[in-house]
Every structure is written in structure tokens, then in C-alpha cells.
Protein backbone atom coordinates (compact mmCIF):
# COMPACT_ATOMS: atom_id res chain seq x y z
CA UNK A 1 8.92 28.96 -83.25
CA UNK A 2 11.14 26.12 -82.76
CA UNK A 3 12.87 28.21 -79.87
CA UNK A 4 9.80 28.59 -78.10
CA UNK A 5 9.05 25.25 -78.50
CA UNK A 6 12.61 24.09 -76.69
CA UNK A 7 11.70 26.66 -74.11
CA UNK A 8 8.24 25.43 -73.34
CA UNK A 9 9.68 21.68 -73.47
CA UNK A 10 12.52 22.74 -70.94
CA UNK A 11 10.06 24.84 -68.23
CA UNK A 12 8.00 21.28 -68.54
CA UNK A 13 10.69 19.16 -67.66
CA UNK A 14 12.07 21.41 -65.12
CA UNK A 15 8.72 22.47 -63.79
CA UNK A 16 7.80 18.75 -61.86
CA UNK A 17 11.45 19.14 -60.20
CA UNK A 18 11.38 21.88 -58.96
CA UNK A 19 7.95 21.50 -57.27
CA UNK A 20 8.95 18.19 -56.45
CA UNK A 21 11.67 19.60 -54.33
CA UNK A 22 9.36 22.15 -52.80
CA UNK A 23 7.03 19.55 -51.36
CA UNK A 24 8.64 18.12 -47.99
CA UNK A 25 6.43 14.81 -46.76
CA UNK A 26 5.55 14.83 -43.29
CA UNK A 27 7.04 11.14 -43.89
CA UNK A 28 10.94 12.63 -44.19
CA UNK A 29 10.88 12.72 -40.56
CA UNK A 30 12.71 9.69 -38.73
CA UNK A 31 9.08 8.18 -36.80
CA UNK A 32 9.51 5.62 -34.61
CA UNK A 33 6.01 3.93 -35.38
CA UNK A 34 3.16 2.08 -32.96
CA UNK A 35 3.27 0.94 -29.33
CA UNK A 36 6.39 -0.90 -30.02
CA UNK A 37 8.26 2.22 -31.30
CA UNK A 38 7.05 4.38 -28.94
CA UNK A 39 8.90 2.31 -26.27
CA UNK A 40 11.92 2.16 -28.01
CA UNK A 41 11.77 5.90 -28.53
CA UNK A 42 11.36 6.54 -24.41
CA UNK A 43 14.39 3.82 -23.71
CA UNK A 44 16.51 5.78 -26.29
CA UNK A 45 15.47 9.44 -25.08
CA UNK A 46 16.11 8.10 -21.10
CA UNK A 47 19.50 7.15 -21.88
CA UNK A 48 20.06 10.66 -24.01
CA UNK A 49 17.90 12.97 -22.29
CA UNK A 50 16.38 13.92 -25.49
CA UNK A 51 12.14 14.71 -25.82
CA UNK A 52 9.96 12.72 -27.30
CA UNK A 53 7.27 13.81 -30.10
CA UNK A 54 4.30 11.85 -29.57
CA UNK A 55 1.91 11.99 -32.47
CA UNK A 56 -1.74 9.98 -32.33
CA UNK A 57 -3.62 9.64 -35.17
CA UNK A 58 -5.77 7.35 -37.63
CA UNK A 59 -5.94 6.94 -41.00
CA UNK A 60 -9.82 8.16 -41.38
CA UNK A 61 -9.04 11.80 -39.69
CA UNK A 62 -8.88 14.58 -41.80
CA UNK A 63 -7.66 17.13 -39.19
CA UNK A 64 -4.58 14.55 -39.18
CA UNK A 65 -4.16 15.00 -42.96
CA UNK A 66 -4.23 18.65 -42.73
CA UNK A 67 -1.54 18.30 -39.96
CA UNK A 68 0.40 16.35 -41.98
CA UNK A 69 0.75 18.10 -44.84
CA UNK A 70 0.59 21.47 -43.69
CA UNK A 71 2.45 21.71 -40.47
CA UNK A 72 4.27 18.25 -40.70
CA UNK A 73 5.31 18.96 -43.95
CA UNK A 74 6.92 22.43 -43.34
CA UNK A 75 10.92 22.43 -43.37
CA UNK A 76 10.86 24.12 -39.91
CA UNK A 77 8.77 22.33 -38.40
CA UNK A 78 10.81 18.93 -39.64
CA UNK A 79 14.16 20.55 -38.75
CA UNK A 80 13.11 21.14 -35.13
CA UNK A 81 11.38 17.57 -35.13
CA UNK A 82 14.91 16.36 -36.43
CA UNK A 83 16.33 17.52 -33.13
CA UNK A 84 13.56 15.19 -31.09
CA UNK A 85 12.53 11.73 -31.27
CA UNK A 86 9.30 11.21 -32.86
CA UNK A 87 7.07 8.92 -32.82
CA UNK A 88 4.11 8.44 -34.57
CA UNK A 89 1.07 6.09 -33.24
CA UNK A 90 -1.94 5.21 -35.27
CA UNK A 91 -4.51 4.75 -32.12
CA UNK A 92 -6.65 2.61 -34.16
CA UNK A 93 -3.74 -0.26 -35.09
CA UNK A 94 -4.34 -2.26 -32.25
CA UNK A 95 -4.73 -3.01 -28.43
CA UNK A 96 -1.07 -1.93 -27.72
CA UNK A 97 -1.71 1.19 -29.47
CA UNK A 98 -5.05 1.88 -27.69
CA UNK A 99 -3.97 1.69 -24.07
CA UNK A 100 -1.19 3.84 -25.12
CA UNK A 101 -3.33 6.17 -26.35
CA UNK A 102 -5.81 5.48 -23.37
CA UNK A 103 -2.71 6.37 -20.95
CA UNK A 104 -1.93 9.96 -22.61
CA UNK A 105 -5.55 10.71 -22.61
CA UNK A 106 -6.39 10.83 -26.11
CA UNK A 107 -9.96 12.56 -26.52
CA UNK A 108 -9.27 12.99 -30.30
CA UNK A 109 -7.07 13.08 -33.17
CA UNK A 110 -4.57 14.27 -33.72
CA UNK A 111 -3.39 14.73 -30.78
CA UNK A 112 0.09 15.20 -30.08
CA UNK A 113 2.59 15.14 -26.74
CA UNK A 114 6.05 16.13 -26.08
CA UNK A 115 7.12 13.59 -23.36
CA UNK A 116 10.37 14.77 -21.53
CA UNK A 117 12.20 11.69 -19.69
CA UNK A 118 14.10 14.37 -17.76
CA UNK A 119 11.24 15.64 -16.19
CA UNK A 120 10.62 12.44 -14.46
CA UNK A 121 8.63 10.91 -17.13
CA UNK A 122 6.12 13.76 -17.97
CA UNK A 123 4.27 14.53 -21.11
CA UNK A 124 3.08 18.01 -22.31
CA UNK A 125 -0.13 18.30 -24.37
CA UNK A 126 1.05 20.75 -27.59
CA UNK A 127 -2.04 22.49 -29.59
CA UNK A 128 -1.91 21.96 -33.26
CA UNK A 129 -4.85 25.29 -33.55
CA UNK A 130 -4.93 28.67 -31.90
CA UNK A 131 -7.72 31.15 -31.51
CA UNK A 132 -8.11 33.14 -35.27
CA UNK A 133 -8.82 37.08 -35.13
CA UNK A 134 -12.51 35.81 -35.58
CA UNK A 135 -12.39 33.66 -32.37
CA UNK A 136 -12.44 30.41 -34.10
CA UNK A 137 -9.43 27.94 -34.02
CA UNK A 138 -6.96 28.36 -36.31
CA UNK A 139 -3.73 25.93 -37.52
CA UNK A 140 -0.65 27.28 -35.99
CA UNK A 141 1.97 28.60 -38.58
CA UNK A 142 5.43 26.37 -38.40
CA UNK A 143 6.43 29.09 -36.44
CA UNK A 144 3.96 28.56 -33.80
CA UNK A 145 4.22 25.12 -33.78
CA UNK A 146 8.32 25.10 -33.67
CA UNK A 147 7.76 28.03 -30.83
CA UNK A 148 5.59 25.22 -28.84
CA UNK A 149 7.26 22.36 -29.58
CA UNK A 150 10.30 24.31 -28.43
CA UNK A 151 8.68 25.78 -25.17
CA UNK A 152 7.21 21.60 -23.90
CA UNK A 153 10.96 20.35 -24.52
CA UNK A 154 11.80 22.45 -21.02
């Protein structure tokens, strides 16, 4: 009994750890945040050519949750984020933030851009859903999403 007992006690200790560990935060990723970060992030990818993740959201979307966690959150996804500079721009934070999100277009959140410097300055809308087998949208898988992120950076 007592060696069940130190085996239970042990699986609950290392238990939390492990799923700790499992879980990856969609806030690992290095964000530049807000109008302010955004144009640091374009002055930094114009002097090393790299893309820029744009990423709109607010605080009271749910489809930006989802995104977060499920997508954002994936260890793909974050590794090919790693290689970009991200940004991440709460549309609702103030004026700066919602002429920003006035100039990419925003229609609704999230919405997210890759913005390529060394394509004179463009941006590239990337869709977090696809159509399902059903015909109604779908989240990407990371794989998707990397394959899209991936295919806006040329």
C-alpha cells in the first residue's frame, strides 16, 4: 500500500510538469506590441530584409483567443514566427493603433498580415480558417498556417 501511495504521490508531482511543459503560450513569441512597436518592427525588418507578422486583435474577441491558443500556441507555428518579426496590435488600445489598423484594412479580428519591406513595402492578408469537408470554415492546422505564413514571406 505504501508503494502505491509513493507512486500515486510521484505521477502527482510529475503530472503538472509535464503538462506544464506541453502547453506553449502564444506569449513565448518575441511581439513587438501597439502602433509604436509596429514601427520599430518595419525600421528593423527594412534594415534586415526580414517579414513582418502583423497580428490585430482585441481583448473581447473570441476568434482571437482560439487563435491564440490553438494556432499561436503550437511549437511550429512559434518556431516559424521565431524566424519573422512579429508584432502584435490590439486595434482597440488607442488612436495610433486604430489608423494602423484603418491603413491595413482591418474588417475584423483577428486579422493578421505578413508585411514584406522587400517587396517595396507590401502586406499580404494570411487566413487563419479554410473551407472544412462540410463547406464551412475551418482553423488551419500549424501546418497550414506555417505553409502560409511561409508562402506571404516571398
Amino acid at each position: 500500500m505504501k508503494r502505491l501511495l509513493a507512486a500515486l504521490a510521484l505521477c502527482l508531482l510529475i503530472l503538472p510538469l509535464s503538462a506544464a511543459a506541453a502547453s506553449v503560450s502564444w506569449d513565448e513569441i518575441r511581439w513587438f506590441d501597439g502602433a509604436t512597436g509596429y514601427a520599430e518592427a518595419v525600421a528593423k525588418a527594412e534594415k534586415n530584409g526580414a517579414p513582418v507578422l502583423v497580428y490585430f486583435y482585441t481583448d473581447w474577441c473570441p476568434y482571437c483567443r482560439q487563435l491564440n491558443k490553438g494556432l499561436l500556441g503550437d511549437p511550429a507555428v512559434q518556431a516559424q514566427v521565431g524566424e519573422m518579426i512579429a508584432v502584435r496590435v490590439n486595434a482597440e488600445a488607442g488612436p495610433d493603433e486604430r489608423s494602423l489598423a484603418a491603413h491595413y484594412r482591418v474588417r475584423g479580428y483577428p486579422a493578421l498580415y505578413v508585411y514584406t519591406s522587400a517587396r517595396g513595402g507590401s502586406f499580404a492578408p494570411i487566413r487563419r480558417t479554410v473551407a472544412g469537408a462540410s463547406g464551412a470554415p475551418r482553423m488551419k492546422t500549424p501546418e497550414e498556417f506555417v505553409a502560409a505564413l511561409r508562402g506571404a514571406e516571398r
